[in-house]
N, C-alpha and C. Protein backbone atom coordinates (compact mmCIF):
# COMPACT_ATOMS: atom_id res chain seq x y z
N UNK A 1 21.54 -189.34 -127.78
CA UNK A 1 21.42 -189.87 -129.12
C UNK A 1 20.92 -191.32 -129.05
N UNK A 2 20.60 -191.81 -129.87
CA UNK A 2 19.55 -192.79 -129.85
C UNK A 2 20.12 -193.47 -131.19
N UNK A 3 20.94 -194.69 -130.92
CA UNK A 3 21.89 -195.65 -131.48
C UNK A 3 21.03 -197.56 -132.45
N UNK A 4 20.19 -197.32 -131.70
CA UNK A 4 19.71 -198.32 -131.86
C UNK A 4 17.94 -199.24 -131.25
N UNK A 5 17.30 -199.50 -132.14
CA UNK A 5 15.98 -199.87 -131.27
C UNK A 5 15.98 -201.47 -131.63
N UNK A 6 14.98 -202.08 -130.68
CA UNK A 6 14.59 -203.10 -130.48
C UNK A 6 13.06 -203.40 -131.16
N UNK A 7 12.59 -202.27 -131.28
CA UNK A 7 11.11 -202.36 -131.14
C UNK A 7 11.00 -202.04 -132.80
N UNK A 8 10.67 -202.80 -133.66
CA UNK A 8 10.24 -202.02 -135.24
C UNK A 8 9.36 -200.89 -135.50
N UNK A 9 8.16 -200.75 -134.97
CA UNK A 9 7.09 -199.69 -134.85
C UNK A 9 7.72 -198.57 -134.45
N UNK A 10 8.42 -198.26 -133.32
CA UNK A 10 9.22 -197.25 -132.72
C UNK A 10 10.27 -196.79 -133.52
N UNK A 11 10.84 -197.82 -134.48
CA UNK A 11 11.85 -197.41 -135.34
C UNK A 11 11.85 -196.93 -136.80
N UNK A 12 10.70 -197.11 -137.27
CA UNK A 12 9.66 -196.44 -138.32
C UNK A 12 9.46 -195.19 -137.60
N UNK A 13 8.92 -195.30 -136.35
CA UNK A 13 8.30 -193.81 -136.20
C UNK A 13 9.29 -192.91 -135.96
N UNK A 14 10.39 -193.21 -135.63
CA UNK A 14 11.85 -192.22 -135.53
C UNK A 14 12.03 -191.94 -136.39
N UNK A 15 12.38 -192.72 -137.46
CA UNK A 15 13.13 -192.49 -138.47
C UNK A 15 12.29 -191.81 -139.69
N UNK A 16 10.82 -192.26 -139.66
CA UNK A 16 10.43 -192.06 -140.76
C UNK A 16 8.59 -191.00 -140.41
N UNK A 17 8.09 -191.32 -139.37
CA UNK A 17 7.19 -190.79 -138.79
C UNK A 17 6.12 -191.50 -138.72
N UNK A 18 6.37 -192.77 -139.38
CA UNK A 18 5.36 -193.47 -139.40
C UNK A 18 4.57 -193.99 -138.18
N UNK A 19 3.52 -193.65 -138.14
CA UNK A 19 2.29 -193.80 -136.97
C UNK A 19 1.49 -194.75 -136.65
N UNK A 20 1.32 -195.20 -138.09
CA UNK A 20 0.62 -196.85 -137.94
C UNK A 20 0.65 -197.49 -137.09
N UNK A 21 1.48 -198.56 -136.63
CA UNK A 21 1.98 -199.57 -135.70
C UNK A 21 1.79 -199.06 -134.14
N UNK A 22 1.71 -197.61 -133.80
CA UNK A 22 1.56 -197.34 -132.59
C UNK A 22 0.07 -196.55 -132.26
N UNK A 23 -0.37 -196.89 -131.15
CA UNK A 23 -2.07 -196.38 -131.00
C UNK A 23 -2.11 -194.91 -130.20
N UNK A 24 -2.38 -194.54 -131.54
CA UNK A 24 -2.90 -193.01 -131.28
C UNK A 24 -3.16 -192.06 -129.93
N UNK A 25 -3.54 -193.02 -129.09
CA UNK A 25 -3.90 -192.33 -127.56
C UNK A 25 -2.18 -192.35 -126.84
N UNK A 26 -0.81 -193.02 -127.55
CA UNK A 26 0.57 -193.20 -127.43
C UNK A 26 0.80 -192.02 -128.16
N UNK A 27 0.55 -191.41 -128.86
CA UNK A 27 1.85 -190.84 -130.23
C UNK A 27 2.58 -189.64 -129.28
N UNK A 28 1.84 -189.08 -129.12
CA UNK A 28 2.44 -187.85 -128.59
C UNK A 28 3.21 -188.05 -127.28
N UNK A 29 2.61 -188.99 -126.17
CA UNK A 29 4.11 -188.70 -125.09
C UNK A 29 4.76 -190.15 -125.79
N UNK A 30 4.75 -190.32 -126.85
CA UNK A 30 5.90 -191.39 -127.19
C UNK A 30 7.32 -190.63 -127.93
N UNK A 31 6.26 -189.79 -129.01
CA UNK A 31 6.90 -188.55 -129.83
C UNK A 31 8.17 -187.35 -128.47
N UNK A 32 7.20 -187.24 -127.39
CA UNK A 32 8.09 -186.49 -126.64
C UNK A 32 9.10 -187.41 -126.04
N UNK A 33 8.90 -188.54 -125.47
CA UNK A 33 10.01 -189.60 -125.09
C UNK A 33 11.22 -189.64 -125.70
N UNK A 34 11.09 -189.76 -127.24
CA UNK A 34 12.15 -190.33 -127.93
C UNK A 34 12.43 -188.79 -128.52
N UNK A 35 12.20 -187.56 -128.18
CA UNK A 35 12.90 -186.42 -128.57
C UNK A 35 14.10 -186.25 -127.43
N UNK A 36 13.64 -186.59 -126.32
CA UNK A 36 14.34 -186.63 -125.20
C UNK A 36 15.02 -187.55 -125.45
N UNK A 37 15.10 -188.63 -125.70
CA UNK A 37 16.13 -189.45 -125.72
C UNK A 37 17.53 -189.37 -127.08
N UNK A 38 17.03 -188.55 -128.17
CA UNK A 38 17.78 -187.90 -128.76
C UNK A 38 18.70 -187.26 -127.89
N UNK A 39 18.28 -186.61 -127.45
CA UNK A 39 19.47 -185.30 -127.10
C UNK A 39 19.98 -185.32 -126.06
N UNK A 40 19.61 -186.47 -125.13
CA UNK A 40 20.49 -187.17 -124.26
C UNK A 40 21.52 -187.30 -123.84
N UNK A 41 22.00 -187.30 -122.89
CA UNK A 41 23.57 -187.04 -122.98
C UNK A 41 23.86 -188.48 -121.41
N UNK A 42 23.04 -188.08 -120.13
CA UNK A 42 22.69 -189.24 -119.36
C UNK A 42 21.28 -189.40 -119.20
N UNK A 43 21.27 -190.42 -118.50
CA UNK A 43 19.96 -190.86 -118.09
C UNK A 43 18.73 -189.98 -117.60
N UNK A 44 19.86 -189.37 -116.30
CA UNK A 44 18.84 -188.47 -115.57
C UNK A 44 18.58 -186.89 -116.64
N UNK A 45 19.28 -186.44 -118.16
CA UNK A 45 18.31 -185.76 -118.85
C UNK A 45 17.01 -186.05 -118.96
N UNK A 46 16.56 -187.05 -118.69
CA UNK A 46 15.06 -187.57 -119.17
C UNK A 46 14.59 -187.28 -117.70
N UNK A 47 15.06 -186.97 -116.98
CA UNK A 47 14.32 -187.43 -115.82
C UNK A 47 13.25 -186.17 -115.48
N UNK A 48 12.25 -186.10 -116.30
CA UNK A 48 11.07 -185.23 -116.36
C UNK A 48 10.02 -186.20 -114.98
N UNK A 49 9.84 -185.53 -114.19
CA UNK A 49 8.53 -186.43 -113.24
C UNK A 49 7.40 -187.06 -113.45
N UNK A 50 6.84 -186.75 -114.82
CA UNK A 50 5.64 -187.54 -114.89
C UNK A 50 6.22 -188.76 -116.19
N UNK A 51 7.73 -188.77 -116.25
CA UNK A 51 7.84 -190.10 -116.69
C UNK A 51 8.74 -191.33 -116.10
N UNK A 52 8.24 -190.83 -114.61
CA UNK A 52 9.11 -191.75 -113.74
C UNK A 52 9.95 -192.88 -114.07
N UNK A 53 11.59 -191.74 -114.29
CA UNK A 53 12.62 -192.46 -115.12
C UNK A 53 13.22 -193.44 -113.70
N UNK A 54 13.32 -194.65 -114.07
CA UNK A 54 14.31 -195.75 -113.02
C UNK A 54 14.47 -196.76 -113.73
N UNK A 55 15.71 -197.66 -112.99
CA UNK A 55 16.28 -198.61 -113.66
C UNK A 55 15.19 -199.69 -113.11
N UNK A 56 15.86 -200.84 -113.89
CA UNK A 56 15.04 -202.10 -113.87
C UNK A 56 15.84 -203.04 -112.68
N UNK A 57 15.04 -204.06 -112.28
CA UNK A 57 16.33 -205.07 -111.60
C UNK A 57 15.55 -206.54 -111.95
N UNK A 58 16.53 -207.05 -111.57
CA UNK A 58 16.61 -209.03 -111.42
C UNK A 58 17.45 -208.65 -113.00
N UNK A 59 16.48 -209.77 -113.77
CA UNK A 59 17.07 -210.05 -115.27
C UNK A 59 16.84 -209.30 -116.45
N UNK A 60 16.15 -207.71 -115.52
CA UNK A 60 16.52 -206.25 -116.75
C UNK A 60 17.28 -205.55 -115.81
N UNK A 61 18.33 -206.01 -115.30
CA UNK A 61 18.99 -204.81 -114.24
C UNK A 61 20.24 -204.28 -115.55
N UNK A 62 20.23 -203.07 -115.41
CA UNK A 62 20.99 -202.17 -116.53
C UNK A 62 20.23 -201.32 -117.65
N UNK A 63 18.96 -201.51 -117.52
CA UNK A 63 18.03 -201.20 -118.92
C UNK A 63 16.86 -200.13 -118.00
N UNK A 64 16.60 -199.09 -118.06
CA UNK A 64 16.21 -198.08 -118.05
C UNK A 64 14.92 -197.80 -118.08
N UNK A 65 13.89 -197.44 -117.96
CA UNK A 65 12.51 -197.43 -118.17
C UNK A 65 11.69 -195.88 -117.59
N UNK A 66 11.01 -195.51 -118.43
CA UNK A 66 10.04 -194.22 -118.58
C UNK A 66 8.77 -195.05 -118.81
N UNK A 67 7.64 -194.02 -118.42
CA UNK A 67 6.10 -194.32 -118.62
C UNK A 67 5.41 -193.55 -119.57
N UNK A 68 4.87 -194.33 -120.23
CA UNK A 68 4.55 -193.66 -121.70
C UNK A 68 2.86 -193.44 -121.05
N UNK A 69 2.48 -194.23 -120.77
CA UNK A 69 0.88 -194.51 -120.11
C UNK A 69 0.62 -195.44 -119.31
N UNK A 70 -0.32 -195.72 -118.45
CA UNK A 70 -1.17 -197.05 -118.01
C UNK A 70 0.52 -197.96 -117.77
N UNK A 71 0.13 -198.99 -118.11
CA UNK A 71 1.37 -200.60 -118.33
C UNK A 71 2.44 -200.22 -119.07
N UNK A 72 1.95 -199.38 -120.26
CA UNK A 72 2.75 -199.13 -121.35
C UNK A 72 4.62 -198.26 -120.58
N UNK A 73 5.40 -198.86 -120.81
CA UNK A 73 6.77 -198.27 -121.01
C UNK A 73 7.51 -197.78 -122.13
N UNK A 74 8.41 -197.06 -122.17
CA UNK A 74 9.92 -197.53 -123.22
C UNK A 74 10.80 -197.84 -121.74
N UNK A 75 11.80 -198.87 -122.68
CA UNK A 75 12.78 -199.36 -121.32
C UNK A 75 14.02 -199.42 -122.97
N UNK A 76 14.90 -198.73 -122.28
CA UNK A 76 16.16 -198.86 -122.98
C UNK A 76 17.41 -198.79 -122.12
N UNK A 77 18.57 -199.31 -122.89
CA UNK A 77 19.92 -199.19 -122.16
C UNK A 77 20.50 -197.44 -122.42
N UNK A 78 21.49 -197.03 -121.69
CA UNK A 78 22.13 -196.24 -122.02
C UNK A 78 23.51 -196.71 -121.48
N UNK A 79 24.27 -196.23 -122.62
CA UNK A 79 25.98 -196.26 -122.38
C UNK A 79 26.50 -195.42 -123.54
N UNK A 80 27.53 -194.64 -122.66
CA UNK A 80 28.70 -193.83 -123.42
C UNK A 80 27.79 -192.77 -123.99
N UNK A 81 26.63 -192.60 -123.25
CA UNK A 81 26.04 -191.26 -124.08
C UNK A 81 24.95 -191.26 -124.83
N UNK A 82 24.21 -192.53 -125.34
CA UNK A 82 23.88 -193.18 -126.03
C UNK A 82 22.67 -194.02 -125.93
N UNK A 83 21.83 -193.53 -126.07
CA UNK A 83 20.20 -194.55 -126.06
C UNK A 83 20.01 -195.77 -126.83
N UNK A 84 20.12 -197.34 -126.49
CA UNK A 84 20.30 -198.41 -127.52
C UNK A 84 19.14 -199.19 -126.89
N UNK A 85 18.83 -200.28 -127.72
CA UNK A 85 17.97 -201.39 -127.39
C UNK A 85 16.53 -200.75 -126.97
N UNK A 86 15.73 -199.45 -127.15
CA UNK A 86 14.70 -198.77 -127.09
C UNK A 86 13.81 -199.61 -127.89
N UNK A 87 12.71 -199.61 -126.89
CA UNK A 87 12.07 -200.50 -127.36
C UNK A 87 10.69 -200.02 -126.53
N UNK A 88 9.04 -200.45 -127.05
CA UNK A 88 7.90 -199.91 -125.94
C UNK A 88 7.63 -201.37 -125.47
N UNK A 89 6.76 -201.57 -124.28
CA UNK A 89 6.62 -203.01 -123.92
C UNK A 89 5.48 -202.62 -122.98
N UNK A 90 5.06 -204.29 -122.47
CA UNK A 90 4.25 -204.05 -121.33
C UNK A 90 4.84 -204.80 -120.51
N UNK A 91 5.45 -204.51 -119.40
CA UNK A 91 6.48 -205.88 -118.73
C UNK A 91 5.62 -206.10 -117.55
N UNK A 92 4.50 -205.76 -117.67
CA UNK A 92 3.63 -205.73 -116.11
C UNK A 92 3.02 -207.20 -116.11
């Protein structure tokens, strides 16, 4: 389940479907990302291979990260079951 985002664009498009804010050549493995992260239960549910799920370290150690494309990520926390702070980025 998916508690909380960071990212506004991502949180329109959950909630509401809105597509705008995110680029089209994204929608669909973004759309499959965050279905998976719905129904979540731990981490390694997501752990599909071509979205090479691993944690972060130094000063994102605890926060989670999948590959949406190219640079592009989602990196979120999980606790108690729970997908929070989801957000897309380029941390490269």
């Amino acid at each position: 389940m998916i508690t909380g985002f960071k990212d506004r664009r991502l949180k329109r498009f959950y909630e509401t479907g809105e597509r705008g804010k995110i680029q089209s050549k994204l929608l669909d493995r973004v759309e499959f990302i965050l279905s998976l992260l719905d129904v979540a239960e731990t981490p390694e549910d997501i752990n599909v291979h071509s979205l090479y799920l691993h944690q972060l370290k130094g000063d994102k150690k605890g926060i989670w990260s999948v590959t949406v494309r190219a640079n592009w990520r989602i990196i979120f926390r999980f606790e108690n079951g729970k997908a929070s702070d989801v957000e897309m980025t380029d941390y490269h």
